[in-house]
PDB file of N, CA and C in Angstrom:
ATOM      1  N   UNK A   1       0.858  -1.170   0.000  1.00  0.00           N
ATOM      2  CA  UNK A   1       0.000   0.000   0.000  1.00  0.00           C
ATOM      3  C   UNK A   1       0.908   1.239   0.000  1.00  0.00           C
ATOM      4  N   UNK A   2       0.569   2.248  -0.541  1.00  0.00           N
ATOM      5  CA  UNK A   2       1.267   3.104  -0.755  1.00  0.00           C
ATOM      6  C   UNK A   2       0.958   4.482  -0.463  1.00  0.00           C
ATOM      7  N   UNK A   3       1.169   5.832  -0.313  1.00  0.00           N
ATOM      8  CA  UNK A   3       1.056   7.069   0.374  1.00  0.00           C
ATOM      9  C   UNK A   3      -0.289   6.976  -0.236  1.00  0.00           C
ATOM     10  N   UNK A   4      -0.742   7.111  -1.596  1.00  0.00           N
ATOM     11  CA  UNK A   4      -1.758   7.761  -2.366  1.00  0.00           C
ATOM     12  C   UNK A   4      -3.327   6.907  -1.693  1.00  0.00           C
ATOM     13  N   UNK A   5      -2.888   5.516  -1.943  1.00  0.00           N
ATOM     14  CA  UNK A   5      -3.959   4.475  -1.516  1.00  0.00           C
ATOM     15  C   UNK A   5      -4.206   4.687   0.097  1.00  0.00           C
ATOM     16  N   UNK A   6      -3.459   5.111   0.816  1.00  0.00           N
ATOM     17  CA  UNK A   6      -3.611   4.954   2.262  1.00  0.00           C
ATOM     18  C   UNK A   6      -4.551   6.383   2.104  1.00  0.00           C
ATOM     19  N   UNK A   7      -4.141   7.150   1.904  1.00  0.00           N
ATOM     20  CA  UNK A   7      -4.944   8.561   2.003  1.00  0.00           C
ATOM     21  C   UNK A   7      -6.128   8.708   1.238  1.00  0.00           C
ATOM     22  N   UNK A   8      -6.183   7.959   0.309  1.00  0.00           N
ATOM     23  CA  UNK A   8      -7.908   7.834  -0.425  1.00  0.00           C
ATOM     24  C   UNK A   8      -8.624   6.950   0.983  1.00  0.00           C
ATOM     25  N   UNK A   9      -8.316   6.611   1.548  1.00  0.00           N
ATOM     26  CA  UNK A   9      -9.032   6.218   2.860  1.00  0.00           C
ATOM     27  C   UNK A   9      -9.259   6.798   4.119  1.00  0.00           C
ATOM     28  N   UNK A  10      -8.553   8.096   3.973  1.00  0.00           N
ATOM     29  CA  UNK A  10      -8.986   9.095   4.753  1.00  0.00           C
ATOM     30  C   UNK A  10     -10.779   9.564   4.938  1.00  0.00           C
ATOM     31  N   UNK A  11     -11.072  10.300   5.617  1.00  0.00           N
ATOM     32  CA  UNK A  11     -11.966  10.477   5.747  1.00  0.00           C
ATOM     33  C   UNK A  11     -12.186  12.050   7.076  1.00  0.00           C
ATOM     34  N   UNK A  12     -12.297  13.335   6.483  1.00  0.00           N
ATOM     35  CA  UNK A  12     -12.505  14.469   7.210  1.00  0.00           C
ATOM     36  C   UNK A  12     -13.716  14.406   8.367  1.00  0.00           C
ATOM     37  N   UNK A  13     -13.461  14.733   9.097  1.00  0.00           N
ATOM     38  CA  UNK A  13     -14.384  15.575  10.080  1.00  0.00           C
ATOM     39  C   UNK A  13     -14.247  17.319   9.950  1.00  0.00           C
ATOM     40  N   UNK A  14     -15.466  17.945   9.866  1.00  0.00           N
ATOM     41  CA  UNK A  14     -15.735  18.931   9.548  1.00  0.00           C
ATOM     42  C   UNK A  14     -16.356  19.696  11.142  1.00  0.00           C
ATOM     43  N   UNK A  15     -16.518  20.831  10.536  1.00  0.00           N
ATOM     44  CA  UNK A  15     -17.081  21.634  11.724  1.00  0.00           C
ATOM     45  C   UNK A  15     -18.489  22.155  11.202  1.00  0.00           C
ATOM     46  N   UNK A  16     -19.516  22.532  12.079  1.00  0.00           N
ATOM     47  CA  UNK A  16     -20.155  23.035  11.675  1.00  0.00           C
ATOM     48  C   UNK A  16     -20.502  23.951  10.418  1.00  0.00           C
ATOM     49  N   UNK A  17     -19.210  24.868  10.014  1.00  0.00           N
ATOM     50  CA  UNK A  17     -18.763  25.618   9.206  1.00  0.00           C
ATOM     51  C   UNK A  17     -18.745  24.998   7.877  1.00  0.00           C
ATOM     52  N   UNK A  18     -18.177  23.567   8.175  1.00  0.00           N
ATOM     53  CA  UNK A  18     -17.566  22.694   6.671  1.00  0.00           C
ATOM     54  C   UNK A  18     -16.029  22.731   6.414  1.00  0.00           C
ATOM     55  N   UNK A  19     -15.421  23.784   7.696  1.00  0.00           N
ATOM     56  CA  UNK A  19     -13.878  23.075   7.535  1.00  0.00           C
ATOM     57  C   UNK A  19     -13.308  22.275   8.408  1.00  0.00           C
ATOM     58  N   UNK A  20     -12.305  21.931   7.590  1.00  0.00           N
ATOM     59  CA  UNK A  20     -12.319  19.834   8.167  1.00  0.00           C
ATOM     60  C   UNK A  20     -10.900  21.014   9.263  1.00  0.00           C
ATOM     61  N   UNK A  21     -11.351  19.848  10.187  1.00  0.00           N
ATOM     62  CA  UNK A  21     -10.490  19.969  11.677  1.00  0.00           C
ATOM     63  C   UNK A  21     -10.192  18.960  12.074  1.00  0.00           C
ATOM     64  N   UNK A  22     -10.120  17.227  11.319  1.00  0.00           N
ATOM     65  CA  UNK A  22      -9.588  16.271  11.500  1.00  0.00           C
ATOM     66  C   UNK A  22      -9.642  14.954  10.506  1.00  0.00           C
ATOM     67  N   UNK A  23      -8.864  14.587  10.923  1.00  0.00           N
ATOM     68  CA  UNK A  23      -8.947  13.491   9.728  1.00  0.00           C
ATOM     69  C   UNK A  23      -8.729  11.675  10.684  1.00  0.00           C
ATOM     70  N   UNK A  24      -9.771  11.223   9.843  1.00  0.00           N
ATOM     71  CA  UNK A  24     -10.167   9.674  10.391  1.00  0.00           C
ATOM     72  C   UNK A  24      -9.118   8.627   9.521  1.00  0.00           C
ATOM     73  N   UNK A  25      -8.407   7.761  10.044  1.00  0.00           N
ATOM     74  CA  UNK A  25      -8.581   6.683   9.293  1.00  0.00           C
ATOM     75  C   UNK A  25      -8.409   5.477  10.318  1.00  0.00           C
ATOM     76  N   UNK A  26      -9.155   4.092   9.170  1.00  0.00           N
ATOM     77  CA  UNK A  26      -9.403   3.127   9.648  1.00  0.00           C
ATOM     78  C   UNK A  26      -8.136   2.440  10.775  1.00  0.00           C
ATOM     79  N   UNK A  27      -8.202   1.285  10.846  1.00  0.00           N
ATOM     80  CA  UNK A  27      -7.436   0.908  11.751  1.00  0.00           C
ATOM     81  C   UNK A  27      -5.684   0.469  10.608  1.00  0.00           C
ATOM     82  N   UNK A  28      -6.587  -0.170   9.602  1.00  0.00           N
ATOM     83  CA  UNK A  28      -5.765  -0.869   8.739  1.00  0.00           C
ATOM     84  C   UNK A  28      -5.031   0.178   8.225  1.00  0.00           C
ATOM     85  N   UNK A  29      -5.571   1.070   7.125  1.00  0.00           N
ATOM     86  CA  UNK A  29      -5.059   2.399   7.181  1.00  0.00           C
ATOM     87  C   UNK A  29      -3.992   2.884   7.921  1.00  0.00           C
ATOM     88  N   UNK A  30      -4.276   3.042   9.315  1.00  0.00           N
ATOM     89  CA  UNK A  30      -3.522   3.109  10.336  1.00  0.00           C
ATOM     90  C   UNK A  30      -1.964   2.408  10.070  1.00  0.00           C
ATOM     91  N   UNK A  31      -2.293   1.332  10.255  1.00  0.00           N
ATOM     92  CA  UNK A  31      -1.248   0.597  10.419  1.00  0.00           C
ATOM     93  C   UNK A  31      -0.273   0.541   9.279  1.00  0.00           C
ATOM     94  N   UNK A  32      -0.950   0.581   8.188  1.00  0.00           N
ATOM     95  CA  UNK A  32      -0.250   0.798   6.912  1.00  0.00           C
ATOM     96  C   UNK A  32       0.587   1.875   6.665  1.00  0.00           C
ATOM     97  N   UNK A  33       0.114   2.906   7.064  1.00  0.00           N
ATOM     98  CA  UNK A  33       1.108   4.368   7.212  1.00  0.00           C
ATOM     99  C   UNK A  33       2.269   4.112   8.403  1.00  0.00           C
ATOM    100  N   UNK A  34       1.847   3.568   9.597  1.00  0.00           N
ATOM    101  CA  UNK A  34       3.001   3.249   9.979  1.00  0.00           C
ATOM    102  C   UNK A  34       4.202   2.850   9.465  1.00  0.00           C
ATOM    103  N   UNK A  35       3.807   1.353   8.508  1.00  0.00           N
ATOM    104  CA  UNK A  35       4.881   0.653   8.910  1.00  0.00           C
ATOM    105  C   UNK A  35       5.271   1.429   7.168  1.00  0.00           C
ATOM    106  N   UNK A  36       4.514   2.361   6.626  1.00  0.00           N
ATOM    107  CA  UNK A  36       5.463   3.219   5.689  1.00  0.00           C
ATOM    108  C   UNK A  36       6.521   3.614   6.296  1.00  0.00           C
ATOM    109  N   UNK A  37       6.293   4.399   7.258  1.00  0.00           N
ATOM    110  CA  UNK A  37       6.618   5.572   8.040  1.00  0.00           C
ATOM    111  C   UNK A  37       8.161   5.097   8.221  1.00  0.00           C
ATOM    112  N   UNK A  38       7.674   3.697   9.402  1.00  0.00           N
ATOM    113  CA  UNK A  38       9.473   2.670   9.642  1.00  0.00           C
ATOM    114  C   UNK A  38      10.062   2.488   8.414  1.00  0.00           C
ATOM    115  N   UNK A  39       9.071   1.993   7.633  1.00  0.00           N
ATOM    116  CA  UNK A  39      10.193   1.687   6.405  1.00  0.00           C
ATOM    117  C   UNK A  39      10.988   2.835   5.793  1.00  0.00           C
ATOM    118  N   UNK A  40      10.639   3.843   5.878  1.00  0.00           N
ATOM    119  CA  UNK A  40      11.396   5.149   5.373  1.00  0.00           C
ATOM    120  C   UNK A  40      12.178   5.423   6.444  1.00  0.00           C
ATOM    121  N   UNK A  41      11.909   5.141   7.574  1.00  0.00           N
ATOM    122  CA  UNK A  41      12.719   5.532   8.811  1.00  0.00           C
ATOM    123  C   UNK A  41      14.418   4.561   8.307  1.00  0.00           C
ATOM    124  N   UNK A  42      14.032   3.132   8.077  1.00  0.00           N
ATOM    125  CA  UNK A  42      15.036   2.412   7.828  1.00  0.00           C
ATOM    126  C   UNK A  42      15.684   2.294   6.998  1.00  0.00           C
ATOM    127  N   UNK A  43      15.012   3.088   5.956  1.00  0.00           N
ATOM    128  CA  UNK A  43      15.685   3.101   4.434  1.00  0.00           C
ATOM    129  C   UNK A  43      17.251   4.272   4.799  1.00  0.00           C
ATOM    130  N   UNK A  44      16.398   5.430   5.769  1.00  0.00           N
ATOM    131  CA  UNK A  44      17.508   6.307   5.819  1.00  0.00           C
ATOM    132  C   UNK A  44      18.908   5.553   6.846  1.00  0.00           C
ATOM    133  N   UNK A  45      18.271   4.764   8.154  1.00  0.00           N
ATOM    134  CA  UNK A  45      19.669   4.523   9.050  1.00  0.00           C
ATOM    135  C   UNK A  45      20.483   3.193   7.956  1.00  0.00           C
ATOM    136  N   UNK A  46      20.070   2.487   6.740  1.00  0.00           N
ATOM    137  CA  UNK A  46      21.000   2.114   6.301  1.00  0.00           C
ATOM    138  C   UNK A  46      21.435   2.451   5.236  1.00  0.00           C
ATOM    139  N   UNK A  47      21.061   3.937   4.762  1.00  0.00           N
ATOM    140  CA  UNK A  47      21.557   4.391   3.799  1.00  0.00           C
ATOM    141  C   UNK A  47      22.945   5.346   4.635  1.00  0.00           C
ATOM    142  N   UNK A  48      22.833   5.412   6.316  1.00  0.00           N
ATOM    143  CA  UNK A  48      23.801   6.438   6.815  1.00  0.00           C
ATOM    144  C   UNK A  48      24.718   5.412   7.050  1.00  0.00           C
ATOM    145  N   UNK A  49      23.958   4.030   7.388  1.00  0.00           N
ATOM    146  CA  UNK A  49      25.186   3.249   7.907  1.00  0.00           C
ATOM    147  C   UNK A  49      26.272   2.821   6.658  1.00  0.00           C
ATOM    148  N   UNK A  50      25.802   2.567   5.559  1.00  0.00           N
ATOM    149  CA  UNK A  50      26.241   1.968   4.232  1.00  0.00           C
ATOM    150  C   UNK A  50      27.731   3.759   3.883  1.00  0.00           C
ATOM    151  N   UNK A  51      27.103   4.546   4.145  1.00  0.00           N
ATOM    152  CA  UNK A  51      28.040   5.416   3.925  1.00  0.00           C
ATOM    153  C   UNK A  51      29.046   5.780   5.066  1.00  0.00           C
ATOM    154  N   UNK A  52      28.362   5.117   6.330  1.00  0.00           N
ATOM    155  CA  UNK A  52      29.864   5.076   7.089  1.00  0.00           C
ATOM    156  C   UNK A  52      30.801   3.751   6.751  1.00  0.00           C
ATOM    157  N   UNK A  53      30.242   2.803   5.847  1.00  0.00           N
ATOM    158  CA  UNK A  53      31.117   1.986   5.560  1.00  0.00           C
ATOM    159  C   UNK A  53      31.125   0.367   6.619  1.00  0.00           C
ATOM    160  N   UNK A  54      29.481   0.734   7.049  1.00  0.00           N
ATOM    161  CA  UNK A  54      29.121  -0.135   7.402  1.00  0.00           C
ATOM    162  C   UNK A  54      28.280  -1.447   6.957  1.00  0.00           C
ATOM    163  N   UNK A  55      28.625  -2.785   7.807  1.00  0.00           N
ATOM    164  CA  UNK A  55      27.906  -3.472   6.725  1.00  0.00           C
ATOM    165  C   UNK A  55      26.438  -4.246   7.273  1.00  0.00           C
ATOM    166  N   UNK A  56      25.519  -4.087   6.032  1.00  0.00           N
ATOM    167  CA  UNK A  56      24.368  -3.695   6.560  1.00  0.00           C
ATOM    168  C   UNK A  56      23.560  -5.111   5.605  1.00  0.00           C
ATOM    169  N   UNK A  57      23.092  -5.593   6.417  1.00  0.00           N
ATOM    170  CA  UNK A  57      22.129  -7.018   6.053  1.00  0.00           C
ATOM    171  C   UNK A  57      20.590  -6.913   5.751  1.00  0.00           C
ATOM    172  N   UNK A  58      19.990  -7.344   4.475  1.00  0.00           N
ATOM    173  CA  UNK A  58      18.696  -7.178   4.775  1.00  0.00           C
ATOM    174  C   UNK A  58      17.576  -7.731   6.026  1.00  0.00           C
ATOM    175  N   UNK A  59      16.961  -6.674   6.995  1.00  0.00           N
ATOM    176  CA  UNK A  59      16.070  -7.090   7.702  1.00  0.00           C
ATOM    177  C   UNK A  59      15.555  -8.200   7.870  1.00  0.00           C
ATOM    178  N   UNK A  60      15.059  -8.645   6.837  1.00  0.00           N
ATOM    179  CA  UNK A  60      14.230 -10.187   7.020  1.00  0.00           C
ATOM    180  C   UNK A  60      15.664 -11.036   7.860  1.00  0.00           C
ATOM    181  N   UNK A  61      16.927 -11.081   6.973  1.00  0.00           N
ATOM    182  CA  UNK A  61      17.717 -12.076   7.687  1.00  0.00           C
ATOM    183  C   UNK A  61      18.430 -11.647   8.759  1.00  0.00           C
ATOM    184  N   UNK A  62      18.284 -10.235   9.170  1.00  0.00           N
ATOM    185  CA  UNK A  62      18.789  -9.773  10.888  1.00  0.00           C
ATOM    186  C   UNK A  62      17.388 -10.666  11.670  1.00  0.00           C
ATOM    187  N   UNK A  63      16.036 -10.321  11.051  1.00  0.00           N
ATOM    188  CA  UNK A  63      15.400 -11.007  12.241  1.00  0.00           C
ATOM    189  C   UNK A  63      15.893 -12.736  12.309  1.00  0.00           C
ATOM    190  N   UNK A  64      15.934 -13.231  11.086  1.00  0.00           N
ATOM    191  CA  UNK A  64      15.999 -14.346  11.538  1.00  0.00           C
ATOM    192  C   UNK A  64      17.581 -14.850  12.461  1.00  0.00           C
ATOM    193  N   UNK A  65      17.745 -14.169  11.911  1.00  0.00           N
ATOM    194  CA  UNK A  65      19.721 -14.470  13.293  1.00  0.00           C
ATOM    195  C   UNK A  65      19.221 -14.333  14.495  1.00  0.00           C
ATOM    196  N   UNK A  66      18.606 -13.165  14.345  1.00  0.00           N
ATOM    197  CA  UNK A  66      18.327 -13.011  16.071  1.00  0.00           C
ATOM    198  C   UNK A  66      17.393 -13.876  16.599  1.00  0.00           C
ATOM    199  N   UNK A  67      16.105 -14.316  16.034  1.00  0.00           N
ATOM    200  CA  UNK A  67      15.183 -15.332  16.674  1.00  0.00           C
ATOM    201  C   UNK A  67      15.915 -16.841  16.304  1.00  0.00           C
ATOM    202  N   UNK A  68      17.246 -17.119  15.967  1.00  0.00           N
ATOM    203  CA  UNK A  68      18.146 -17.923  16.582  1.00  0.00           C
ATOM    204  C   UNK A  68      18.311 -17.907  17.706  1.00  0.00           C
ATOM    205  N   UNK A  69      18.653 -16.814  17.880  1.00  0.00           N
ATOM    206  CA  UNK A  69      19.636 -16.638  18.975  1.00  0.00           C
ATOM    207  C   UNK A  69      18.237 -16.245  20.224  1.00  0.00           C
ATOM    208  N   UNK A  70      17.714 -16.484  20.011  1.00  0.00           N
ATOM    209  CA  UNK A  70      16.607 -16.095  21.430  1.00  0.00           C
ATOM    210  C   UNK A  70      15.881 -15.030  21.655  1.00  0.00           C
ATOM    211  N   UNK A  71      16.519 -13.677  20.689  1.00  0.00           N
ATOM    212  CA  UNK A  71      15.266 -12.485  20.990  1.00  0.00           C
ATOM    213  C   UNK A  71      14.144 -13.034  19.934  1.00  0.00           C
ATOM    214  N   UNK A  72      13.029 -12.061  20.710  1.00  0.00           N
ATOM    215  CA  UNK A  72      11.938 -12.116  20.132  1.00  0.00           C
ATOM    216  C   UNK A  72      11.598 -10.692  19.059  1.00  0.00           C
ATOM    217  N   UNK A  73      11.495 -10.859  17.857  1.00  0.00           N
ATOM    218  CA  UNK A  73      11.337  -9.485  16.938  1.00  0.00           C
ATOM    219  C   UNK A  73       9.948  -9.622  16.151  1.00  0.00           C
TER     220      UNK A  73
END
């Protein structure tokens, strides 16, 4: 899901007046913008780490090392 699709699911609350003073969305919605949100969050710390010359593993296989090793992710 993507910025455009998440926000066609918006939905205003208005004021008496007719100007919107909030905006609704579903739960799913919700959650979907989140885990945009992380994913852009993460795109940037391994685009900083990759330029400090660090070496940087895709996610899926950091979680799985670690739920080797006993944390829970």
């Amino acid at each position: 899901m993507n910025v455009t699709d998440i926000l066609e699911k918006a939905q205003f609350v208005v004021d008496a007046g007719g100007e919107k003073k909030s905006v609704l969305l579903d739960y799913t919605a919700w959650e979907a913008l989140l885990t945009l949100l992380e994913d852009l969050e993460d795109i940037e710390e391994i685009r900083q780490l990759r330029d400090a010359g660090e070496e940087v593993i895709p996610w899926e296989q950091a979680k799985a090392e670690l739920r080797t090793e006993g944390i829970d992710v």
